[in-house]
Structure formats: C-alpha cells, structure tokens
C-alpha atoms as a PDB file:
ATOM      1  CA  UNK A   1     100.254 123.855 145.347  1.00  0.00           C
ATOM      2  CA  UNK A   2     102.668 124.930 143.013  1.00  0.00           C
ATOM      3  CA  UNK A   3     103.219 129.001 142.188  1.00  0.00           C
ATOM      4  CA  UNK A   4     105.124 129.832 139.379  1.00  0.00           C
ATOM      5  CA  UNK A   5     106.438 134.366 138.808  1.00  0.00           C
ATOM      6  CA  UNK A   6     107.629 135.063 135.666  1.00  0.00           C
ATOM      7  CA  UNK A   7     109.428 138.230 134.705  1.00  0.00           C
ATOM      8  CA  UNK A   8     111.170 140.104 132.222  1.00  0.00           C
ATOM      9  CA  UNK A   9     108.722 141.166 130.035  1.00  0.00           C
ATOM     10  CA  UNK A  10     108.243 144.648 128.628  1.00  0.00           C
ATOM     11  CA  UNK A  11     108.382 147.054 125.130  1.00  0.00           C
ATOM     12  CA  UNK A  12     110.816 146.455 122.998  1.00  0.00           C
ATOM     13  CA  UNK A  13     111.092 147.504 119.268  1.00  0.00           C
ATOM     14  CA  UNK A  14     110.989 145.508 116.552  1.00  0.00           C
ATOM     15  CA  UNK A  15     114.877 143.306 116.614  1.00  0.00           C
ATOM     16  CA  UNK A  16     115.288 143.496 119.855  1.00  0.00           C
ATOM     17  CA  UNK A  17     115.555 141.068 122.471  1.00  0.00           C
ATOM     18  CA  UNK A  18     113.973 139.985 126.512  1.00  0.00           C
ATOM     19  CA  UNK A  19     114.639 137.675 128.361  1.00  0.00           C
ATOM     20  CA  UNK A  20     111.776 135.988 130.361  1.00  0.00           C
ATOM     21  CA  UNK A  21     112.376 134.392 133.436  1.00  0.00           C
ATOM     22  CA  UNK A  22     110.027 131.613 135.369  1.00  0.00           C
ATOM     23  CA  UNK A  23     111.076 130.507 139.083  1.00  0.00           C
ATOM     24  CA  UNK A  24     108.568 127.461 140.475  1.00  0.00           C
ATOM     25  CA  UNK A  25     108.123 127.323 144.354  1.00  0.00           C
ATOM     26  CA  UNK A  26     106.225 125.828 147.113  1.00  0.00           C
ATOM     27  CA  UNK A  27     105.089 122.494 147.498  1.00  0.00           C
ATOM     28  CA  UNK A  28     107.260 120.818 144.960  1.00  0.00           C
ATOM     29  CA  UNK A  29     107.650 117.384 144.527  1.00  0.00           C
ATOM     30  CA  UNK A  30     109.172 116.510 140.765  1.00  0.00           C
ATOM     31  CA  UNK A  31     109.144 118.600 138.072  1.00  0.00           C
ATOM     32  CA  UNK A  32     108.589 117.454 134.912  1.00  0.00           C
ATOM     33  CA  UNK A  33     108.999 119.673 131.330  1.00  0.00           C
ATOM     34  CA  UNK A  34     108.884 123.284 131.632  1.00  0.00           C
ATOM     35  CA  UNK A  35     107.531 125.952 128.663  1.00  0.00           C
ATOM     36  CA  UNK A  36     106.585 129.100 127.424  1.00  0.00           C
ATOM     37  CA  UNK A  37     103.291 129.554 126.272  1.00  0.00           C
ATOM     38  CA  UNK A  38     101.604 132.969 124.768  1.00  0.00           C
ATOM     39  CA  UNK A  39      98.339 133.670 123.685  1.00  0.00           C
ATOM     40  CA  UNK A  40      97.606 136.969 121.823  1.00  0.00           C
ATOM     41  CA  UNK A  41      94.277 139.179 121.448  1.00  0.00           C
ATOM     42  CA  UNK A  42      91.762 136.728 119.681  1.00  0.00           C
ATOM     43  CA  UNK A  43      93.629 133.947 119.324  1.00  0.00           C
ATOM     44  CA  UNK A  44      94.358 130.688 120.869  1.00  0.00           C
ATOM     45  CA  UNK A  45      97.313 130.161 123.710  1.00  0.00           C
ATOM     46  CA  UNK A  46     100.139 128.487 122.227  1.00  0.00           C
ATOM     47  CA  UNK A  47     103.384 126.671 122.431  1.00  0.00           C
ATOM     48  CA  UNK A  48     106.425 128.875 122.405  1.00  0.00           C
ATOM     49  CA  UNK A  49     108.781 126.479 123.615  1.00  0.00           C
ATOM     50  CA  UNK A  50     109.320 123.463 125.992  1.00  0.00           C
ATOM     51  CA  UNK A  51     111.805 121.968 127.882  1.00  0.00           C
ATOM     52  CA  UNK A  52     112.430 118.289 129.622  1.00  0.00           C
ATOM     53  CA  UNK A  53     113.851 117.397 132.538  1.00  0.00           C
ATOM     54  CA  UNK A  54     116.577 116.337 130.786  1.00  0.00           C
ATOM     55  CA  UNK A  55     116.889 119.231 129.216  1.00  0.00           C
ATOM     56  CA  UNK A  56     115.287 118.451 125.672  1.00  0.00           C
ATOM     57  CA  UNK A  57     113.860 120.970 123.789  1.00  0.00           C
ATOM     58  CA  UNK A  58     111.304 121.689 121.334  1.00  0.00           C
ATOM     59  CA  UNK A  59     110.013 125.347 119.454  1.00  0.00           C
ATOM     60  CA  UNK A  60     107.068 126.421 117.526  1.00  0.00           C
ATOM     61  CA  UNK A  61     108.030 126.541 114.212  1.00  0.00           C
ATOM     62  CA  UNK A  62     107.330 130.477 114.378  1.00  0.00           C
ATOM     63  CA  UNK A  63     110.291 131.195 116.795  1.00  0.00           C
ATOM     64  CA  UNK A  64     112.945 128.476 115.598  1.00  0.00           C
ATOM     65  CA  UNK A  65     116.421 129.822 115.503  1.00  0.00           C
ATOM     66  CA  UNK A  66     115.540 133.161 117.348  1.00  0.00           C
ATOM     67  CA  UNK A  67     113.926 132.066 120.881  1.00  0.00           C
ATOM     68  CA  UNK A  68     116.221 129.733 123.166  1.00  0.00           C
ATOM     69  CA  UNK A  69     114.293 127.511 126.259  1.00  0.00           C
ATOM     70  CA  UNK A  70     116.358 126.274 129.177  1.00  0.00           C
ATOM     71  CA  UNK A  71     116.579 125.730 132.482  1.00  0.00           C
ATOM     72  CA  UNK A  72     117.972 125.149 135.783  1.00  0.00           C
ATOM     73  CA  UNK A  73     116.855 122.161 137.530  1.00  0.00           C
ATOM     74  CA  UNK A  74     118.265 123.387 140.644  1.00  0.00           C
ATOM     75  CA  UNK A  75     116.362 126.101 140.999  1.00  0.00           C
ATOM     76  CA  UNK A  76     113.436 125.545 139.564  1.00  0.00           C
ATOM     77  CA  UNK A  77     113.688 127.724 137.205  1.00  0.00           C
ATOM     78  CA  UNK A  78     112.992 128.004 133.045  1.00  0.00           C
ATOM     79  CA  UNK A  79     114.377 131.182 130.838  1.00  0.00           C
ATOM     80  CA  UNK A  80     112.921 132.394 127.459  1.00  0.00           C
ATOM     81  CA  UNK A  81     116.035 134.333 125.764  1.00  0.00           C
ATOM     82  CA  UNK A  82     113.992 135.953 122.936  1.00  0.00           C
ATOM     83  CA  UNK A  83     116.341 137.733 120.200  1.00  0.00           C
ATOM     84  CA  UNK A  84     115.159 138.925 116.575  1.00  0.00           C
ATOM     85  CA  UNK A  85     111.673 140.011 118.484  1.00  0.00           C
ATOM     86  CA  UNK A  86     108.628 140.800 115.341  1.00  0.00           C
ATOM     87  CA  UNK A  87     105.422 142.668 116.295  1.00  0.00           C
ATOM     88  CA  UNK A  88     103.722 139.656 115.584  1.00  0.00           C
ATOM     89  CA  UNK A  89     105.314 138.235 118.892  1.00  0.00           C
ATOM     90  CA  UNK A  90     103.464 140.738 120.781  1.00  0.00           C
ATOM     91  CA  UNK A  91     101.246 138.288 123.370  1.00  0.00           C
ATOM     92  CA  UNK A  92     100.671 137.897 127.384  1.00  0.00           C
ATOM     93  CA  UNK A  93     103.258 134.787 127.656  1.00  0.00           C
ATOM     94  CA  UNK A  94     102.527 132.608 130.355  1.00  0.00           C
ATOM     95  CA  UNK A  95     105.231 129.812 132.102  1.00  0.00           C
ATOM     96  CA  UNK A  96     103.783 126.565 132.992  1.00  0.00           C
ATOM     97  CA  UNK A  97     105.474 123.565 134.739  1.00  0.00           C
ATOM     98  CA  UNK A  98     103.815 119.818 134.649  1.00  0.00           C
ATOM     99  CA  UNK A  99     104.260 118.870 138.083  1.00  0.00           C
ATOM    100  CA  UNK A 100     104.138 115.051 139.766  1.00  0.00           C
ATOM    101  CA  UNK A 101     103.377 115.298 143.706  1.00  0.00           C
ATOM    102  CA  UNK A 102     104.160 113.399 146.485  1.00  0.00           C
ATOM    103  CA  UNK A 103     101.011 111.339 146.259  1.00  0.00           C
ATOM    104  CA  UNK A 104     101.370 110.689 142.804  1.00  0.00           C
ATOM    105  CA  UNK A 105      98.990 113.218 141.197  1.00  0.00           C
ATOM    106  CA  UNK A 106      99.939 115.129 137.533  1.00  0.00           C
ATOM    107  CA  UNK A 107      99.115 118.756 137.493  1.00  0.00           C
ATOM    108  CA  UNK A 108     100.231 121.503 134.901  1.00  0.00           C
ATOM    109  CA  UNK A 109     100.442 124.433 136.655  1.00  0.00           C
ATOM    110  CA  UNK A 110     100.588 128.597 135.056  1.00  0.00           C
ATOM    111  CA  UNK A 111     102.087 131.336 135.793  1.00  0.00           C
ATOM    112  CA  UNK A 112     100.146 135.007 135.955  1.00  0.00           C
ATOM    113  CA  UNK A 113     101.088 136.208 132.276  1.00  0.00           C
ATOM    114  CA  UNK A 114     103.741 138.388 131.323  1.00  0.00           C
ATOM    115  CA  UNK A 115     103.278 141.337 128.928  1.00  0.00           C
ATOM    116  CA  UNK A 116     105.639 141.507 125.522  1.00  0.00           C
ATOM    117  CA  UNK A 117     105.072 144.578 123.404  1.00  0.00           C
ATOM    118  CA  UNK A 118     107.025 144.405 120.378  1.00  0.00           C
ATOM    119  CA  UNK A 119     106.246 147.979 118.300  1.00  0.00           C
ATOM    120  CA  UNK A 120     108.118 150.938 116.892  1.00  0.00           C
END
C-alpha cells in the first residue's frame, strides 16, 4: 500500500497564507497526478487542485490565481502554497495520489485530512 502525511495546516486569519505539504511512501510503483482535495462541514469533498506527472496543472475555479499545486517527482511529494486565504476556505483538506502498481492495478489513494481554519 501506499501512505500519504500531509502537513502544514493550521489558523490563519483571513489574507493570510499555509502552505500544505503531502509526502507519498511505501510500496510505490508509478505515480500518476497528485491533488488537493477539501471537503467542508455539510458539503461535498472537492477539487482544490491537481497536478500531472508532467507537471500540468489544473484549479477549481474558487482558488484560481491565489492557490499554487506542484510537486517534486523525486520525492514523492505535492505542495499546496495557499495565499489570499477567505473563511470560506476553511475545510479538512485531504492529499490524494492515483497510483499504478507493479502488477498493473490503479488505486487513488488519501491522505488523513489536514485542518485549515481561516477566521478573525
């Protein structure tokens, strides 16, 4: 299997900025796109941002032009720089990784959830 730790969440107020941080280890074969997901109280888990292998990006409209994706293929590992931070971005945001094993199988895979508070 495939674990994936985020960090770098937290409370910030409202204009501020985090940076999240996803590292994928352990039985890694390829890695396909990477992204940032969030999901907020009552509502639906979303697309914050993805990233392909080669480094192609897309973002939910929402966060255009204030949330940056990218990652380091290296290491396995995806950052959400988050600037310009609203309380409506407030949401457990979860890193995922679509992941091809050896044998050939697809599997998306989550991290735990990280906490962003964004309130005065």
């Amino acid at each position: 299997q495939v674990q994936l730790v985020e960090s770098g969440g937290g409370f910030v107020q409202p204009g501020g900025s985090l940076r999240l941080s996803c590292a994928a280890s352990g039985n890694i074969f390829i890695i396909n796109a990477m992204g940032w997901y969030r999901q907020a109280p009552g509502k639906q888990r979303e697309l914050v941002a993805a990233i392909t292998s080669g480094s192609g990006t897309n973002y939910a409209d929402s966060v255009k032009g204030r949330f940056t994706i990218s990652r380091d293929n290296a290491k396995n590992t995806v950052l959400l720089r988050m600037n310009n931070l609203k309380p409506e971005d407030t949401a457990v945001y979860y890193c995922n990784a679509d992941h091809q094993s050896l044998a050939g199988f697809r599997t998306t895979y989550w991290g735990q959830g990280t906490q962003v508070t964004v309130s005065s």
